[in-house]
PDB file of N, CA and C in Angstrom:
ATOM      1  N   UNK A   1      16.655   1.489 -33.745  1.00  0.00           N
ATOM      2  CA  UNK A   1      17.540   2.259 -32.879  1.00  0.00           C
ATOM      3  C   UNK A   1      16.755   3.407 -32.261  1.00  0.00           C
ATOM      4  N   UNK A   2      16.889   3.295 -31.167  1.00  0.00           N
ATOM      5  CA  UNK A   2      15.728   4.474 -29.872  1.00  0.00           C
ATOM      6  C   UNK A   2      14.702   4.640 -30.543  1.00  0.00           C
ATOM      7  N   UNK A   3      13.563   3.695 -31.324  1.00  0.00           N
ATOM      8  CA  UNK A   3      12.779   3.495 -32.040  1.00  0.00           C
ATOM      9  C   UNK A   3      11.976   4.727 -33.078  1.00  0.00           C
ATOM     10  N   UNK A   4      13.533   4.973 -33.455  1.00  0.00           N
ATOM     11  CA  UNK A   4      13.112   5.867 -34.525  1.00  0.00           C
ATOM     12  C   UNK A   4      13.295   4.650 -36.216  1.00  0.00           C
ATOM     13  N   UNK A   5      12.747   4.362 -37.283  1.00  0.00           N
ATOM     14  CA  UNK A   5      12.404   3.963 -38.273  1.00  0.00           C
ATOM     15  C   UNK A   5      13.955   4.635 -39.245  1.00  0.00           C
ATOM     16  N   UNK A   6      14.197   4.408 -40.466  1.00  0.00           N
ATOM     17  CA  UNK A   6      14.843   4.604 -40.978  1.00  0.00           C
ATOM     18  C   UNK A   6      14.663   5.563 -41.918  1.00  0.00           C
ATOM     19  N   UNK A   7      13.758   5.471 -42.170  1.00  0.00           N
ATOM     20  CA  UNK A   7      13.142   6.863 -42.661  1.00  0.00           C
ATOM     21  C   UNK A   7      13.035   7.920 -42.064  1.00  0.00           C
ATOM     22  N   UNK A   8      12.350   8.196 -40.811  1.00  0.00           N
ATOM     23  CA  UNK A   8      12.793   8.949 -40.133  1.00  0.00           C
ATOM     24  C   UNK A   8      13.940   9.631 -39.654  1.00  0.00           C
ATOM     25  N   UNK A   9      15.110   8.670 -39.928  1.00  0.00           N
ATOM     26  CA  UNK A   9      16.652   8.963 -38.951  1.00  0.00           C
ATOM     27  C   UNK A   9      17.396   9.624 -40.545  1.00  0.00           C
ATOM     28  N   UNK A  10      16.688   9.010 -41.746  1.00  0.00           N
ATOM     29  CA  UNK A  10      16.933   9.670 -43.150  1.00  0.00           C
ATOM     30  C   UNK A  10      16.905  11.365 -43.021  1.00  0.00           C
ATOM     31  N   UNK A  11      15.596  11.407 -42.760  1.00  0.00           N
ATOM     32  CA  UNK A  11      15.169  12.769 -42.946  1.00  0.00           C
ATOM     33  C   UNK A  11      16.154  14.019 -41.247  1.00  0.00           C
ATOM     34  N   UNK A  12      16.049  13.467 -40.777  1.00  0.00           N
ATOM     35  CA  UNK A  12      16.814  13.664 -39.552  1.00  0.00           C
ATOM     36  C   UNK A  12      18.109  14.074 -39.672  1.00  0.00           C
ATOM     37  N   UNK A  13      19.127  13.036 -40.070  1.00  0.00           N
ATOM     38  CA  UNK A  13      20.211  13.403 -41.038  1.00  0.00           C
ATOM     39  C   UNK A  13      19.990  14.419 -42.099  1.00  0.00           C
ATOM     40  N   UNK A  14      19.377  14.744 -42.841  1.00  0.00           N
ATOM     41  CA  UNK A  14      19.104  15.849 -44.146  1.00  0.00           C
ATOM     42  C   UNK A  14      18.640  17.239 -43.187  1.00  0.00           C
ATOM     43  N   UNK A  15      18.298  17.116 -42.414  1.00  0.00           N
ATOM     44  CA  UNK A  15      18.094  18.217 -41.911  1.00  0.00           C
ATOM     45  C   UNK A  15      19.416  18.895 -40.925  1.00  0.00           C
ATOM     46  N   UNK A  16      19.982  18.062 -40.147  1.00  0.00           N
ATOM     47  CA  UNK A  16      20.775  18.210 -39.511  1.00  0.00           C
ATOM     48  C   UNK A  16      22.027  19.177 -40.739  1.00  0.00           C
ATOM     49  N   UNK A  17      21.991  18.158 -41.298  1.00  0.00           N
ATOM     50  CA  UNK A  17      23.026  18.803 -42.940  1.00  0.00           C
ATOM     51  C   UNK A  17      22.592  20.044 -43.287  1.00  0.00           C
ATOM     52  N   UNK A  18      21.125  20.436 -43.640  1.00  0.00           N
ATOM     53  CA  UNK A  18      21.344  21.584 -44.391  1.00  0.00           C
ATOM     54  C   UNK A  18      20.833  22.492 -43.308  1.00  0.00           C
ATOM     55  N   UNK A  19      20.746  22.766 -42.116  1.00  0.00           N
ATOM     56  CA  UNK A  19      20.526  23.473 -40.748  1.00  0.00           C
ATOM     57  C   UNK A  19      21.675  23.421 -40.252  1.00  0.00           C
ATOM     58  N   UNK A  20      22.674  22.629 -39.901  1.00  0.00           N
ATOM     59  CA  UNK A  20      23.821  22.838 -38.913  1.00  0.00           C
ATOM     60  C   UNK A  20      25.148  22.592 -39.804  1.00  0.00           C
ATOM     61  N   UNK A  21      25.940  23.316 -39.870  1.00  0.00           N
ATOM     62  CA  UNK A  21      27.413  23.192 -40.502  1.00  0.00           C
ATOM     63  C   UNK A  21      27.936  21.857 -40.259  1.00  0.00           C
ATOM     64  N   UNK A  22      28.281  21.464 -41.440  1.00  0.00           N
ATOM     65  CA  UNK A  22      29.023  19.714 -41.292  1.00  0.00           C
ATOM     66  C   UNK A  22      30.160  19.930 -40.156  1.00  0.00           C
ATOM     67  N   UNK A  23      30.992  20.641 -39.685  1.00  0.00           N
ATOM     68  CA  UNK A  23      31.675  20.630 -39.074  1.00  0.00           C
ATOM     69  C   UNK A  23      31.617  20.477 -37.549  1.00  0.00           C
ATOM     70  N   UNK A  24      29.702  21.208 -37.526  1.00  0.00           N
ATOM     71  CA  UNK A  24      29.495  21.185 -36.071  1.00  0.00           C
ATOM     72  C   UNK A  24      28.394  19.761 -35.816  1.00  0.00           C
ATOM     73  N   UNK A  25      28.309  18.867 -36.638  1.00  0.00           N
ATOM     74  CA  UNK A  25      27.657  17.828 -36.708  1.00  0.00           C
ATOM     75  C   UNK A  25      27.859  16.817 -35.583  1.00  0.00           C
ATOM     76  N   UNK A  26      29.005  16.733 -35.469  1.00  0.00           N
ATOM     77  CA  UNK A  26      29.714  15.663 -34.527  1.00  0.00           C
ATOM     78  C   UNK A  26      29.429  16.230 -32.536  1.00  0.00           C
ATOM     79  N   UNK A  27      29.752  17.671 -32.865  1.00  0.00           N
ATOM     80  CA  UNK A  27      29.203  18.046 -31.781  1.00  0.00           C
ATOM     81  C   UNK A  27      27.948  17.937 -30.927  1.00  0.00           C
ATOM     82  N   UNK A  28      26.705  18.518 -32.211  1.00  0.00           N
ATOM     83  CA  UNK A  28      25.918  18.471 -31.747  1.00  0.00           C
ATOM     84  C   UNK A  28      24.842  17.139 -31.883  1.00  0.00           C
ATOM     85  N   UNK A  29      25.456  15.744 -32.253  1.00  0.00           N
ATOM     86  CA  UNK A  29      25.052  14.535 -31.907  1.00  0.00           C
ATOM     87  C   UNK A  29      25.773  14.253 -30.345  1.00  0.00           C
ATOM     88  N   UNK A  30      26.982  14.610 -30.037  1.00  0.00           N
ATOM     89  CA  UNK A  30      27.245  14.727 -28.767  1.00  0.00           C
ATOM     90  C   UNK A  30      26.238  15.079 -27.802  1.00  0.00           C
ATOM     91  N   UNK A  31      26.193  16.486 -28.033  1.00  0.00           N
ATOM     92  CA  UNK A  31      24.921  16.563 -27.126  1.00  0.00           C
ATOM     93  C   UNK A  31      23.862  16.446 -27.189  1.00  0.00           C
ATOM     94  N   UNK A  32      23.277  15.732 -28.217  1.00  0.00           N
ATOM     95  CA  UNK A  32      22.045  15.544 -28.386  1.00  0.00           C
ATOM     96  C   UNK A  32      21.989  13.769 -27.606  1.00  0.00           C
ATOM     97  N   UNK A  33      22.917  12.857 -28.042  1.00  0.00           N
ATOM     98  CA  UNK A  33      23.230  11.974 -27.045  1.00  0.00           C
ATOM     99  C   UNK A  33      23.345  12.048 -25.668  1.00  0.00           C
ATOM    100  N   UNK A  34      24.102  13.151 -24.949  1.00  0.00           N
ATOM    101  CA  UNK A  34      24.153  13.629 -23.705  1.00  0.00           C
ATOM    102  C   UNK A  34      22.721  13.706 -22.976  1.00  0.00           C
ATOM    103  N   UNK A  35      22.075  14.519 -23.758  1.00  0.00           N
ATOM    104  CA  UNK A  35      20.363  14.940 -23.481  1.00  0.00           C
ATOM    105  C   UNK A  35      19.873  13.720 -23.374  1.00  0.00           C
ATOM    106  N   UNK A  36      20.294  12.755 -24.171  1.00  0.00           N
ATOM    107  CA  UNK A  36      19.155  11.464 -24.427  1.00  0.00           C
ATOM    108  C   UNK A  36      19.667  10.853 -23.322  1.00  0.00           C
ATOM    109  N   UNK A  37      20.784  10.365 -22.665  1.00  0.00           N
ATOM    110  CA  UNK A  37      21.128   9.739 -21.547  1.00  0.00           C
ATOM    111  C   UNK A  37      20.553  10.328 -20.159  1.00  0.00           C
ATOM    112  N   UNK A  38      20.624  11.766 -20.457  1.00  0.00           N
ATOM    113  CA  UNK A  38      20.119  12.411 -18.914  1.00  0.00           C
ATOM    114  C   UNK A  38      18.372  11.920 -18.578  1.00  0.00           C
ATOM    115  N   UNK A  39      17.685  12.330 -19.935  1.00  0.00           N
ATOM    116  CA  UNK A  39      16.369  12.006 -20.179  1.00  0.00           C
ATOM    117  C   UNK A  39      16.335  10.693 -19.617  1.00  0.00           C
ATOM    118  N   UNK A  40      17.417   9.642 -20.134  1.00  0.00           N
ATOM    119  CA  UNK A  40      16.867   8.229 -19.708  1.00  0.00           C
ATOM    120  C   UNK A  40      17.135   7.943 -18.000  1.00  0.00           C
ATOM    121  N   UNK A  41      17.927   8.607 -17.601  1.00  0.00           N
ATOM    122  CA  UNK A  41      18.469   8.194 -16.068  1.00  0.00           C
ATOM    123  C   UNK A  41      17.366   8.694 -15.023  1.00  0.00           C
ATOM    124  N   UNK A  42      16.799  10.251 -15.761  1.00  0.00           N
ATOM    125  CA  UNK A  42      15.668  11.303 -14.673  1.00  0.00           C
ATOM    126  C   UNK A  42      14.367  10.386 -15.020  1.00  0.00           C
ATOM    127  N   UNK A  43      14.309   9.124 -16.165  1.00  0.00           N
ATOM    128  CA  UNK A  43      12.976   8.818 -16.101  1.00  0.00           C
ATOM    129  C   UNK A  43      13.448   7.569 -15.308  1.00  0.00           C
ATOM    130  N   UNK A  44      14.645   7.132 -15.712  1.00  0.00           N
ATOM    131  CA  UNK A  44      14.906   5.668 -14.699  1.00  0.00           C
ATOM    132  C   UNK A  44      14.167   6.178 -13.198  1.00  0.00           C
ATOM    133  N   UNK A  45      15.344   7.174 -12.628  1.00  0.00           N
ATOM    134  CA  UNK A  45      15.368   7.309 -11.287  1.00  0.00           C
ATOM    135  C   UNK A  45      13.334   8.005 -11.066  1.00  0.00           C
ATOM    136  N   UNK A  46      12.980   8.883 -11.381  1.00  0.00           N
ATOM    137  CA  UNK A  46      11.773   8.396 -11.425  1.00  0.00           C
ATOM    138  C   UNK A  46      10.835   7.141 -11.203  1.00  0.00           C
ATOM    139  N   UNK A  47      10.715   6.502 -12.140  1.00  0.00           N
ATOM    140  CA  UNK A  47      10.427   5.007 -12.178  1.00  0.00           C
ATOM    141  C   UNK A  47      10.812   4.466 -10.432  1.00  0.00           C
ATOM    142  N   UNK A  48      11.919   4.494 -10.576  1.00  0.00           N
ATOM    143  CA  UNK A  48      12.290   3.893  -9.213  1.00  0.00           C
ATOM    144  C   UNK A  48      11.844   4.739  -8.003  1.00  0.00           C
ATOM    145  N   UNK A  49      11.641   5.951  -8.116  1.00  0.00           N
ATOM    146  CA  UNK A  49      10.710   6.685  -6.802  1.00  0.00           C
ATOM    147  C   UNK A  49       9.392   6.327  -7.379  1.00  0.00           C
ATOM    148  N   UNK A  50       8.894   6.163  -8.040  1.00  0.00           N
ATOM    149  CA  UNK A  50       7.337   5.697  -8.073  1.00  0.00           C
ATOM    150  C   UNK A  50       7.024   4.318  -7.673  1.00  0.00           C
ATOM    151  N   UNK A  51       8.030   3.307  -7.506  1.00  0.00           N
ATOM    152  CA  UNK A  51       8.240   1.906  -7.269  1.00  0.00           C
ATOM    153  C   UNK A  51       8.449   1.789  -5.580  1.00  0.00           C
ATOM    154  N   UNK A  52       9.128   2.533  -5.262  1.00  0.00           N
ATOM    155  CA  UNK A  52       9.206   3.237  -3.898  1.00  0.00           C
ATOM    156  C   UNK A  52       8.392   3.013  -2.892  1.00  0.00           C
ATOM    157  N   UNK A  53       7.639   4.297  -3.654  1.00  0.00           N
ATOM    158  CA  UNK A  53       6.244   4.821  -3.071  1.00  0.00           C
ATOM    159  C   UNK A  53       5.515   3.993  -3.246  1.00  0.00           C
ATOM    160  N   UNK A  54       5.054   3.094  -4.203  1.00  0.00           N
ATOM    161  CA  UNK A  54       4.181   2.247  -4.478  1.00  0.00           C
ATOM    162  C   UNK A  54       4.338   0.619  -3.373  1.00  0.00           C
ATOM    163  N   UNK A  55       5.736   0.602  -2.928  1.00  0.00           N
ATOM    164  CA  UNK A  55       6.083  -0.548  -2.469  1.00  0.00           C
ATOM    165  C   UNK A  55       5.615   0.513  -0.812  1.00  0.00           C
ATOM    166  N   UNK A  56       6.212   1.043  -0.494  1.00  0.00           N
ATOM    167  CA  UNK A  56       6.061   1.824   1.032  1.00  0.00           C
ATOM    168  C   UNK A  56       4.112   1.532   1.339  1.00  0.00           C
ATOM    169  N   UNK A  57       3.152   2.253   0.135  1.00  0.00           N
ATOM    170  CA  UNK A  57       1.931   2.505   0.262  1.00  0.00           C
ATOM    171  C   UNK A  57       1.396   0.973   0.507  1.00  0.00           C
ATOM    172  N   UNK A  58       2.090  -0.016   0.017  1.00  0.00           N
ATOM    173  CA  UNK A  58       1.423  -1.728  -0.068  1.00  0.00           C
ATOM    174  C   UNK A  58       1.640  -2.052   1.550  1.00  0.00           C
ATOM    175  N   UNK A  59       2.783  -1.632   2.149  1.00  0.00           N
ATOM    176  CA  UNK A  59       3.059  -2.018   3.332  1.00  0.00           C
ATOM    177  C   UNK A  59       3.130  -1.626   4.266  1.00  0.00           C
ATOM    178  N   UNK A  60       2.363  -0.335   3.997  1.00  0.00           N
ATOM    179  CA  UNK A  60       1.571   0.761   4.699  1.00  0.00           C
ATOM    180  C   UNK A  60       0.295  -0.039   4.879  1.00  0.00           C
ATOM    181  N   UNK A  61      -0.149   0.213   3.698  1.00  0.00           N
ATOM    182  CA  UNK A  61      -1.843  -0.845   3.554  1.00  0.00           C
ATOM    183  C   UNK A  61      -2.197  -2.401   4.219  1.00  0.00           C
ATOM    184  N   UNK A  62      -0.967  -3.223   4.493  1.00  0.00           N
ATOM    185  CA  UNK A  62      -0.910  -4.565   4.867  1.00  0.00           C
ATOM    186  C   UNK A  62      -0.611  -4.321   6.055  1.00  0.00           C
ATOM    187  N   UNK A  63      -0.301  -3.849   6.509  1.00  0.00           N
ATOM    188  CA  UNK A  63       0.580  -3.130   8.046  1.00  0.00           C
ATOM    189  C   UNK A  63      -1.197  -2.834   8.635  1.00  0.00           C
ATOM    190  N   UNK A  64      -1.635  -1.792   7.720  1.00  0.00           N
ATOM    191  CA  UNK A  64      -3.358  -1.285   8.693  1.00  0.00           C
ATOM    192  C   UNK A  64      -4.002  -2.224   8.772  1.00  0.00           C
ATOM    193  N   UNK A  65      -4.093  -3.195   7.349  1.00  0.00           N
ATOM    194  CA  UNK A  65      -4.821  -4.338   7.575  1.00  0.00           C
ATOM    195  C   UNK A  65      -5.102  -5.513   8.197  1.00  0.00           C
ATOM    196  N   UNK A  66      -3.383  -5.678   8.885  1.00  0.00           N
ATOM    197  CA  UNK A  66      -3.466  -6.540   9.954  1.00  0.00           C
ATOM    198  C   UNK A  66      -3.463  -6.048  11.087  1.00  0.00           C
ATOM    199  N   UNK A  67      -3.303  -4.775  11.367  1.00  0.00           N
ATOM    200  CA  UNK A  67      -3.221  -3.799  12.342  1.00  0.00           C
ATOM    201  C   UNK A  67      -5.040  -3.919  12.600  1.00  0.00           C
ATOM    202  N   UNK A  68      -5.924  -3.864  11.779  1.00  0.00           N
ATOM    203  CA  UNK A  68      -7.400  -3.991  12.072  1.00  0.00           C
ATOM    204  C   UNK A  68      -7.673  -5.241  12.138  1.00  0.00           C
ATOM    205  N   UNK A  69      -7.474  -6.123  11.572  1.00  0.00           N
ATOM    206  CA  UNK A  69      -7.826  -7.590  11.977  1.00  0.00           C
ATOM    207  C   UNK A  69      -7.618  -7.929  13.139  1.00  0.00           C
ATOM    208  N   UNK A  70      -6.018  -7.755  13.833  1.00  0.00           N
ATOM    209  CA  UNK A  70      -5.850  -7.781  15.049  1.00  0.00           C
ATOM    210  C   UNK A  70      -6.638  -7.496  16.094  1.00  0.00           C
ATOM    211  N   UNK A  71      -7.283  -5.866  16.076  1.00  0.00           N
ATOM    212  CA  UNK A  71      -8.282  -5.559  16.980  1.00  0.00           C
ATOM    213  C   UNK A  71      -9.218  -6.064  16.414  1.00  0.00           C
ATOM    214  N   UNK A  72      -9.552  -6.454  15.701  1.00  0.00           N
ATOM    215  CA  UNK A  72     -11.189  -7.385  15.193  1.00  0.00           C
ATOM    216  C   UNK A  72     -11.107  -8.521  16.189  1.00  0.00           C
ATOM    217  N   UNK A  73     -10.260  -9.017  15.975  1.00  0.00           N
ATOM    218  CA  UNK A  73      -9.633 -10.688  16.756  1.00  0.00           C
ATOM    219  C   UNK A  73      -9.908 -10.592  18.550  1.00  0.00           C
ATOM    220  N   UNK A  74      -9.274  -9.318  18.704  1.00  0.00           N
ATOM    221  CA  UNK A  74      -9.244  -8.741  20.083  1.00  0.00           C
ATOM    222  C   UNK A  74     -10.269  -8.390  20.821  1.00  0.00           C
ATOM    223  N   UNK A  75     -11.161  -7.701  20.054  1.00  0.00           N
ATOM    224  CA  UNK A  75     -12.317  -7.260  20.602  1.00  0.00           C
ATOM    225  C   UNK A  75     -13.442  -8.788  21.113  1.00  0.00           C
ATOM    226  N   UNK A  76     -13.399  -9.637  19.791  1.00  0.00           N
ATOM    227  CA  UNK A  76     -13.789 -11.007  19.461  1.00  0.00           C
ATOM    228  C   UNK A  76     -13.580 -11.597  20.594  1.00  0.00           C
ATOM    229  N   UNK A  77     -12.017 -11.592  21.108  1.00  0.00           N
ATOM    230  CA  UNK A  77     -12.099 -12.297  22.532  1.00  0.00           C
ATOM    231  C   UNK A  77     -12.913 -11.771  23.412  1.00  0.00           C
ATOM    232  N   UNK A  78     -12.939 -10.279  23.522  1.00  0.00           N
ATOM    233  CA  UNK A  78     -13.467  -9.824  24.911  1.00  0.00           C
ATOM    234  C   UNK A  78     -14.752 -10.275  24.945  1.00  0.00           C
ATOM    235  N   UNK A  79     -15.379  -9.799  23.662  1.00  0.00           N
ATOM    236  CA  UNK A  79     -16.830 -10.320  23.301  1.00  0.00           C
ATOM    237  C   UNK A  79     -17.231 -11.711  24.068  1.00  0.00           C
ATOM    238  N   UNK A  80     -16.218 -12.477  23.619  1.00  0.00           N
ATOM    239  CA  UNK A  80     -16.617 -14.008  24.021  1.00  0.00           C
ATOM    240  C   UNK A  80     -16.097 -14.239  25.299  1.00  0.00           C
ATOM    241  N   UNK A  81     -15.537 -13.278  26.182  1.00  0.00           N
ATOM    242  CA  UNK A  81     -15.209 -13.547  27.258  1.00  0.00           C
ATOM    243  C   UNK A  81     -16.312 -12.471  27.986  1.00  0.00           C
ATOM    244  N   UNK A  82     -16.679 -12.029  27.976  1.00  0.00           N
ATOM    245  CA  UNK A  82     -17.689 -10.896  28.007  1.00  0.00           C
ATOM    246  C   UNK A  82     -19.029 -12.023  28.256  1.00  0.00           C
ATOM    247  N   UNK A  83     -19.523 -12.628  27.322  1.00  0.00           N
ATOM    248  CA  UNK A  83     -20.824 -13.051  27.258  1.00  0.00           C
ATOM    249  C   UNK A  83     -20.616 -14.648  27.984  1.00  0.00           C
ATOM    250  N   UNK A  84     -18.983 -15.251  27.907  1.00  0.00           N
ATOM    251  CA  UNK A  84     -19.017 -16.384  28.839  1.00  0.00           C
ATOM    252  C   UNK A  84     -18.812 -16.247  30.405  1.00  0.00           C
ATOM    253  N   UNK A  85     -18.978 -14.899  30.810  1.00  0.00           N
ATOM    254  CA  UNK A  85     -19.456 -13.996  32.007  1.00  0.00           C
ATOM    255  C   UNK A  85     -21.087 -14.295  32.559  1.00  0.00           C
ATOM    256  N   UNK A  86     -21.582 -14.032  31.205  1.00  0.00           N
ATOM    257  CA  UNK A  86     -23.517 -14.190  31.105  1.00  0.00           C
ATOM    258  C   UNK A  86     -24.036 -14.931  30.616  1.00  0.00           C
ATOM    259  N   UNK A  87     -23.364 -16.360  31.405  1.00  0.00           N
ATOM    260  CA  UNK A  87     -23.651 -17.392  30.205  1.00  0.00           C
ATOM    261  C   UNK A  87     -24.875 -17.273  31.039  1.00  0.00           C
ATOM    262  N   UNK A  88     -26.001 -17.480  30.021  1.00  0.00           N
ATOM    263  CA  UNK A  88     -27.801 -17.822  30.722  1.00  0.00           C
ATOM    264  C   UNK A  88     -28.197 -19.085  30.335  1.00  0.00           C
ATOM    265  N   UNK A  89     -28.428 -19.960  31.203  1.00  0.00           N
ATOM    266  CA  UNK A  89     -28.918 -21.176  30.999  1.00  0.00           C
ATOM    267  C   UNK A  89     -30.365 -21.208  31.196  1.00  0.00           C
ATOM    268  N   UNK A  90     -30.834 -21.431  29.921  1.00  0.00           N
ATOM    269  CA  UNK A  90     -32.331 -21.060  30.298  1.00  0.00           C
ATOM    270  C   UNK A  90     -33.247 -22.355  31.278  1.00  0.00           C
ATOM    271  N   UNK A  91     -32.341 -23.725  31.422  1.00  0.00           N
ATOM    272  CA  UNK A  91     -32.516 -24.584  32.316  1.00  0.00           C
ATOM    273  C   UNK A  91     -32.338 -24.532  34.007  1.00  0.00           C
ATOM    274  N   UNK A  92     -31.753 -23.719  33.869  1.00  0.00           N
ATOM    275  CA  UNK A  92     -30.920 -23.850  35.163  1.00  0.00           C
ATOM    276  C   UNK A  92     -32.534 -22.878  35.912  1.00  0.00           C
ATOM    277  N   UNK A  93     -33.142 -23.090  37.557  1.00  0.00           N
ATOM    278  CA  UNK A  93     -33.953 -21.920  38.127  1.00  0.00           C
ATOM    279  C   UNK A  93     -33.071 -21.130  38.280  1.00  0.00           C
ATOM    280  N   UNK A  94     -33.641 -20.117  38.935  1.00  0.00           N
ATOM    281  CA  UNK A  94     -33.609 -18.992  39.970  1.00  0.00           C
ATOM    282  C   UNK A  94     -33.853 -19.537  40.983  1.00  0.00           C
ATOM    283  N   UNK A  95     -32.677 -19.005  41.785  1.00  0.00           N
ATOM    284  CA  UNK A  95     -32.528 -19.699  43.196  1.00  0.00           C
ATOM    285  C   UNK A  95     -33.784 -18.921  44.003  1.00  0.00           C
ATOM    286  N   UNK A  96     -34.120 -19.498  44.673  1.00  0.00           N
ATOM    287  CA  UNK A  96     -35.144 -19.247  45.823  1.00  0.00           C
ATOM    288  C   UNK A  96     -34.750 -18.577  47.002  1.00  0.00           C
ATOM    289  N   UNK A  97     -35.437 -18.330  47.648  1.00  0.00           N
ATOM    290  CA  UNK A  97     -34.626 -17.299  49.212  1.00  0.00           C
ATOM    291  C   UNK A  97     -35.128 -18.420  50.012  1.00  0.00           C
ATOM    292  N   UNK A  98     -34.185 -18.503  51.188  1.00  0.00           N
ATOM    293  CA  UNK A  98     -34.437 -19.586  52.138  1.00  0.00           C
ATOM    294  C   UNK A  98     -35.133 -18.612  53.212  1.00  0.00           C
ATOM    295  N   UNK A  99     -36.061 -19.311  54.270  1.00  0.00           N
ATOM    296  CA  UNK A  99     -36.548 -18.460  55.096  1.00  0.00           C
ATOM    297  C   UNK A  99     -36.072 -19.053  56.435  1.00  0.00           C
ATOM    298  N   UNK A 100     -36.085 -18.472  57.188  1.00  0.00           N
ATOM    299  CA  UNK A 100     -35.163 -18.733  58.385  1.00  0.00           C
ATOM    300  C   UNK A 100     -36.767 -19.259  59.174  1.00  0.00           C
ATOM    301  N   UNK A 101     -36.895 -20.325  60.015  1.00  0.00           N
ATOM    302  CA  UNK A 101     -37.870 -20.775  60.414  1.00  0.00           C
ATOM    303  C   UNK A 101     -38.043 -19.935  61.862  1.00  0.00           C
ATOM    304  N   UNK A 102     -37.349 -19.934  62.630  1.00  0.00           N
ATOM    305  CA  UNK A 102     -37.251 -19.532  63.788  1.00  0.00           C
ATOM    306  C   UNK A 102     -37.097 -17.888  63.450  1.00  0.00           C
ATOM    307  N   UNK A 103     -36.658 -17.151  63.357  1.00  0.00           N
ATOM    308  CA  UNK A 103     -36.658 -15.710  62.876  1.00  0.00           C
ATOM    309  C   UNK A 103     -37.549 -15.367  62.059  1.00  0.00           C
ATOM    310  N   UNK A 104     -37.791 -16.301  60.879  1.00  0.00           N
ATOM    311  CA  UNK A 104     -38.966 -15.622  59.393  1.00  0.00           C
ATOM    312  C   UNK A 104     -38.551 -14.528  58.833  1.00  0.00           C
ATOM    313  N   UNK A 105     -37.098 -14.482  58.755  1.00  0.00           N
ATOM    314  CA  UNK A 105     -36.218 -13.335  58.186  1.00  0.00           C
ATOM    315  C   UNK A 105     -36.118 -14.279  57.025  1.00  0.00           C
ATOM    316  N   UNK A 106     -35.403 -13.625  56.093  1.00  0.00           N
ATOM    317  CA  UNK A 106     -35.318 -13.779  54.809  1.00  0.00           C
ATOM    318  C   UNK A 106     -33.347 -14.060  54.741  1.00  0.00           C
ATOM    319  N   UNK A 107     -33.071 -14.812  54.509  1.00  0.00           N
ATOM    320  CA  UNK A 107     -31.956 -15.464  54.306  1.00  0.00           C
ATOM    321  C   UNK A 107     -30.747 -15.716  52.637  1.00  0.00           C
ATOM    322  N   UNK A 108     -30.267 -15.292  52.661  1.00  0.00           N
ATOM    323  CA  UNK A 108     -29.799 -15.337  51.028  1.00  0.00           C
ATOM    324  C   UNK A 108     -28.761 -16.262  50.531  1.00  0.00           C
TER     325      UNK A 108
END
């Protein structure tokens, strides 16, 4: 029971007895129960703001992470649209200038 041992809840009882008047016994397991419920609800609700936060920070974190992949992806296109701009064929010449026979101007 609230993992106190029996021995323990022995000595617990004996003290309660010869420290607090039998009469006020009943009372003050009242509030000592009271205390133990509040304790358990401020650590519940706790718990559950740390679960919170912990769930918000994951999808915070997955949110940036595809938020950067995205521009990884993005940039990736330009890149490859970028360099299929400059595609260099190292086969292909360099065009030559035509010369105009009659003029001997230079022609493009």
């Amino acid at each position: 029971m609230f993992g106190i041992s029996g021995n323990e809840l022995i000595v617990i009882i004996l003290l309660m007895v010869i420290f607090i008047k039998p009469k006020d016994i009943p009372s003050v397991v009242n509030f000592i129960a009271k205390i133990w419920k509040w304790i358990k609800d401020f650590v519940s609700e706790v718990q559950e703001q740390i679960n919170k936060v912990a769930l918000e920070i994951k999808e915070t974190k997955d949110e940036a992470n595809e938020t950067f992949h995205d521009k990884i992806e993005k940039l990736r296109l330009e890149i490859n649209q970028q360099t299929d701009f400059f595609d260099i064929d190292d086969n292909k010449k360099t065009p030559k200038l035509k010369i105009n026979k009659k003029t001997k101007k230079n022609v493009k």
